[in-house]
N, C-alpha and C. Protein backbone atom coordinates (compact mmCIF):
# COMPACT_ATOMS: atom_id res chain seq x y z
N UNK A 1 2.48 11.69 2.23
CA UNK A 1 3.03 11.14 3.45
C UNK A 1 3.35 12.30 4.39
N UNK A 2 2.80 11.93 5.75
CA UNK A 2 3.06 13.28 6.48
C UNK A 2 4.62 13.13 7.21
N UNK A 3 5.19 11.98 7.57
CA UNK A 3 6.95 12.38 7.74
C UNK A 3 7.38 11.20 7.54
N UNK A 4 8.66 10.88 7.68
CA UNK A 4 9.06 9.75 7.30
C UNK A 4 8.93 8.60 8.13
N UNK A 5 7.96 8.80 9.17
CA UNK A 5 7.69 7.47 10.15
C UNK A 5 6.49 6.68 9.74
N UNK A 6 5.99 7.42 8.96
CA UNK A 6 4.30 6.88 8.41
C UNK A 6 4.64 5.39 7.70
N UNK A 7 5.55 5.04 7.12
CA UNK A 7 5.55 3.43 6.43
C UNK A 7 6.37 2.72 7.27
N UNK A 8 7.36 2.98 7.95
CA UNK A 8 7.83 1.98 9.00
C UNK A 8 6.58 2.11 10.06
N UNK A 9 5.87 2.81 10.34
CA UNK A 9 4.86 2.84 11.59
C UNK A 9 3.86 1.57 10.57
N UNK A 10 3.27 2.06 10.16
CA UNK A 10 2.63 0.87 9.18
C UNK A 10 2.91 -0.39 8.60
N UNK A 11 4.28 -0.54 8.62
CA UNK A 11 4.60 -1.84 8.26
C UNK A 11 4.57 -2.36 9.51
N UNK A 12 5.31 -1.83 10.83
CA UNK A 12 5.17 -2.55 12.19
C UNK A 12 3.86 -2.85 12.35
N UNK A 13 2.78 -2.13 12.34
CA UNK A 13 1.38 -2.10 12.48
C UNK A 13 0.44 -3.69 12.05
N UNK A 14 1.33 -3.88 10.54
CA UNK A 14 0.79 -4.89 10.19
C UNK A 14 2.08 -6.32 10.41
N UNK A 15 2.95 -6.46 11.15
CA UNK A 15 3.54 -7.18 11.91
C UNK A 15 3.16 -7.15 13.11
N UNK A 16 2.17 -6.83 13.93
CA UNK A 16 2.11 -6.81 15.29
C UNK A 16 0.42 -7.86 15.18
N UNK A 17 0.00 -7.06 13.94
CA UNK A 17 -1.15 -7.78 13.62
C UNK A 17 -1.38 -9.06 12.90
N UNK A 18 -0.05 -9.31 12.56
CA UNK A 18 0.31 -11.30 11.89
C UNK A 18 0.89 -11.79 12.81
N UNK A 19 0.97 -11.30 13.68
CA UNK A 19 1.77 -12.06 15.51
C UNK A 19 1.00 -12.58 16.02
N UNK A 20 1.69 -13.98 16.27
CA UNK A 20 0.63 -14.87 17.08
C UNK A 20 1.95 -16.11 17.16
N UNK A 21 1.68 -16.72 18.68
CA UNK A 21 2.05 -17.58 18.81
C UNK A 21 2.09 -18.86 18.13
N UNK A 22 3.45 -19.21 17.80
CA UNK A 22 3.37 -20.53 17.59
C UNK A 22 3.92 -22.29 18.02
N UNK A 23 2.80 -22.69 17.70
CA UNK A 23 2.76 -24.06 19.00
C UNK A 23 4.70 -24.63 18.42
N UNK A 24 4.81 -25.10 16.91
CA UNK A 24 6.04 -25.52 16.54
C UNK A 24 7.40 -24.93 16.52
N UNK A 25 7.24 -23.53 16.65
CA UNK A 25 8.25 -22.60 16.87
C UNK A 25 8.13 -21.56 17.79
N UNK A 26 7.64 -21.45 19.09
CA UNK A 26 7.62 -20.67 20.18
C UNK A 26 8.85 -19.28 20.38
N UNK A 27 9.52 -19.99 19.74
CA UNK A 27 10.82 -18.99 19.63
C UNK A 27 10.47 -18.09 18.64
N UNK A 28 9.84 -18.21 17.32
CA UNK A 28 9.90 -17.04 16.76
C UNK A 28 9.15 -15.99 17.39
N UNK A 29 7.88 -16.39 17.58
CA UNK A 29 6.94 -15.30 18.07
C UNK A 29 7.66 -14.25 19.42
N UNK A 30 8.58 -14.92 20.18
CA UNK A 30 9.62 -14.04 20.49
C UNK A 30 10.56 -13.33 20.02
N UNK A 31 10.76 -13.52 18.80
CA UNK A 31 11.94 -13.03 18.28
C UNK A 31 11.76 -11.56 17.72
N UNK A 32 10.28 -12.18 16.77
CA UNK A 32 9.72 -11.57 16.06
C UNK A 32 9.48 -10.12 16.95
N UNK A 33 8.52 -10.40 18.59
CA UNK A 33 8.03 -9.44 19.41
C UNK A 33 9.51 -8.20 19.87
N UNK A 34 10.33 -9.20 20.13
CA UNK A 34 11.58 -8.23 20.18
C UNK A 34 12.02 -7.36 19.34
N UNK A 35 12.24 -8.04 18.13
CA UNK A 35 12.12 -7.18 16.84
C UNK A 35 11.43 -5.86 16.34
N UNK A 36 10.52 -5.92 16.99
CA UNK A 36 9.53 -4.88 16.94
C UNK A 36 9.81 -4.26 17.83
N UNK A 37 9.91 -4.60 18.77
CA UNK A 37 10.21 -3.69 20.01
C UNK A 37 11.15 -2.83 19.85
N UNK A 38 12.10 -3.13 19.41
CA UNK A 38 13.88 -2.54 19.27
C UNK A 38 13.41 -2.07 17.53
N UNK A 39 12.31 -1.71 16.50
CA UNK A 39 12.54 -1.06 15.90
C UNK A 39 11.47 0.54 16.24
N UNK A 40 10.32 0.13 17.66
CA UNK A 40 9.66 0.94 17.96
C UNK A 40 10.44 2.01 18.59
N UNK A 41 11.07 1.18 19.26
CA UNK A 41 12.56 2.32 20.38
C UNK A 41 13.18 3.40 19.44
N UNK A 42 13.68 2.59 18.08
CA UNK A 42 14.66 3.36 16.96
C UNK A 42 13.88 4.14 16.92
N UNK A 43 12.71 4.14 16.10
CA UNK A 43 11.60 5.50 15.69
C UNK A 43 11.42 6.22 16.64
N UNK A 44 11.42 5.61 18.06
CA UNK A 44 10.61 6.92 18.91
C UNK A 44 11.72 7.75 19.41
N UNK A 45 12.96 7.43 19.33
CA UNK A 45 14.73 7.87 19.70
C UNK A 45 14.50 8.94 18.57
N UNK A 46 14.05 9.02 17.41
CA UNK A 46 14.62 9.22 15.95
C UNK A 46 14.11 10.50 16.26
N UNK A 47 14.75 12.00 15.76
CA UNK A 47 14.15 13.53 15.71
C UNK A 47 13.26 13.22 14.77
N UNK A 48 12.17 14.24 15.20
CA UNK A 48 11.30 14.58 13.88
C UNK A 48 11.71 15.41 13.27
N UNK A 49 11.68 15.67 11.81
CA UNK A 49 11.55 17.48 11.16
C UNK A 49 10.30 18.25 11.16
N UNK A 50 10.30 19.08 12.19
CA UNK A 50 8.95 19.71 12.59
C UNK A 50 9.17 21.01 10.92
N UNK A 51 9.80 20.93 10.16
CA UNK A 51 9.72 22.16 9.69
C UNK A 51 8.83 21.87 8.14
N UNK A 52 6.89 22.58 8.63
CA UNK A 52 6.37 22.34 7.70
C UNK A 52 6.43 22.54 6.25
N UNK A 53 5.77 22.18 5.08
CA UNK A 53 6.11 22.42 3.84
C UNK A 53 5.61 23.63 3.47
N UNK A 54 5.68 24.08 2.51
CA UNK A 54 5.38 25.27 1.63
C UNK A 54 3.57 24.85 1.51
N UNK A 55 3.03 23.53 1.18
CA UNK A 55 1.68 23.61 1.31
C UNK A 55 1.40 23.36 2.43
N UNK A 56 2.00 23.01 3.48
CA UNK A 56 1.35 23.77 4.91
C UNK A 56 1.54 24.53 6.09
N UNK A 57 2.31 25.25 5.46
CA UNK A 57 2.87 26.23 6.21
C UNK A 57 1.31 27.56 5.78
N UNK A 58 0.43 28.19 6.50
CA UNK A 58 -0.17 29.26 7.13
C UNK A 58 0.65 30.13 5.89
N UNK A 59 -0.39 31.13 4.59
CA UNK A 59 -0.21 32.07 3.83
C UNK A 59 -0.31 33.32 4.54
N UNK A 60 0.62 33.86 3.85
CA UNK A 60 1.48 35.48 4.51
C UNK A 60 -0.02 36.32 3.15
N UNK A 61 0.23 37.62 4.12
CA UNK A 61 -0.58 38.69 3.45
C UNK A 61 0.45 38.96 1.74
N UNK A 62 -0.03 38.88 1.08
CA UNK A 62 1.25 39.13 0.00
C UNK A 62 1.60 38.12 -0.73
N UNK A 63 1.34 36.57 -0.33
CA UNK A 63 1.21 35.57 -0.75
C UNK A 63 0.36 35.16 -2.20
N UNK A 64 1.04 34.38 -3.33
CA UNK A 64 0.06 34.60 -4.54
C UNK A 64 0.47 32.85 -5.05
């Protein structure tokens, strides 16, 4: 996993893609769209940790 947004990005991914209006409950498919919305905001608000790992962090001369 490259940071910790990769499975909430993917679970939204596949909630945006089971969204669809519906004729008997019109309200959810709103609810639902909001929902998403206000957890896309959280993630994109959220710091990243830019500080790469030991396997990808660029080897030093001296490195074994």
């Amino acid at each position: 996993m490259s940071n910790s947004r990769e499975i909430p990005l993917l679970d939204l991914a596949r909630r945006v893609q089971r969204l669809s209006p519906d004729r008997r409950d019109p309200e959810r498919y709103h609810a639902e769209k909001s929902e998403i919305a206000a957890e896309l905001r959280r993630l994109a608000s959220t710091p990243i940790n830019h500080t790469p790992s030991a396997a990808a962090r660029p080897r030093q001369f001296g490195d074994n």
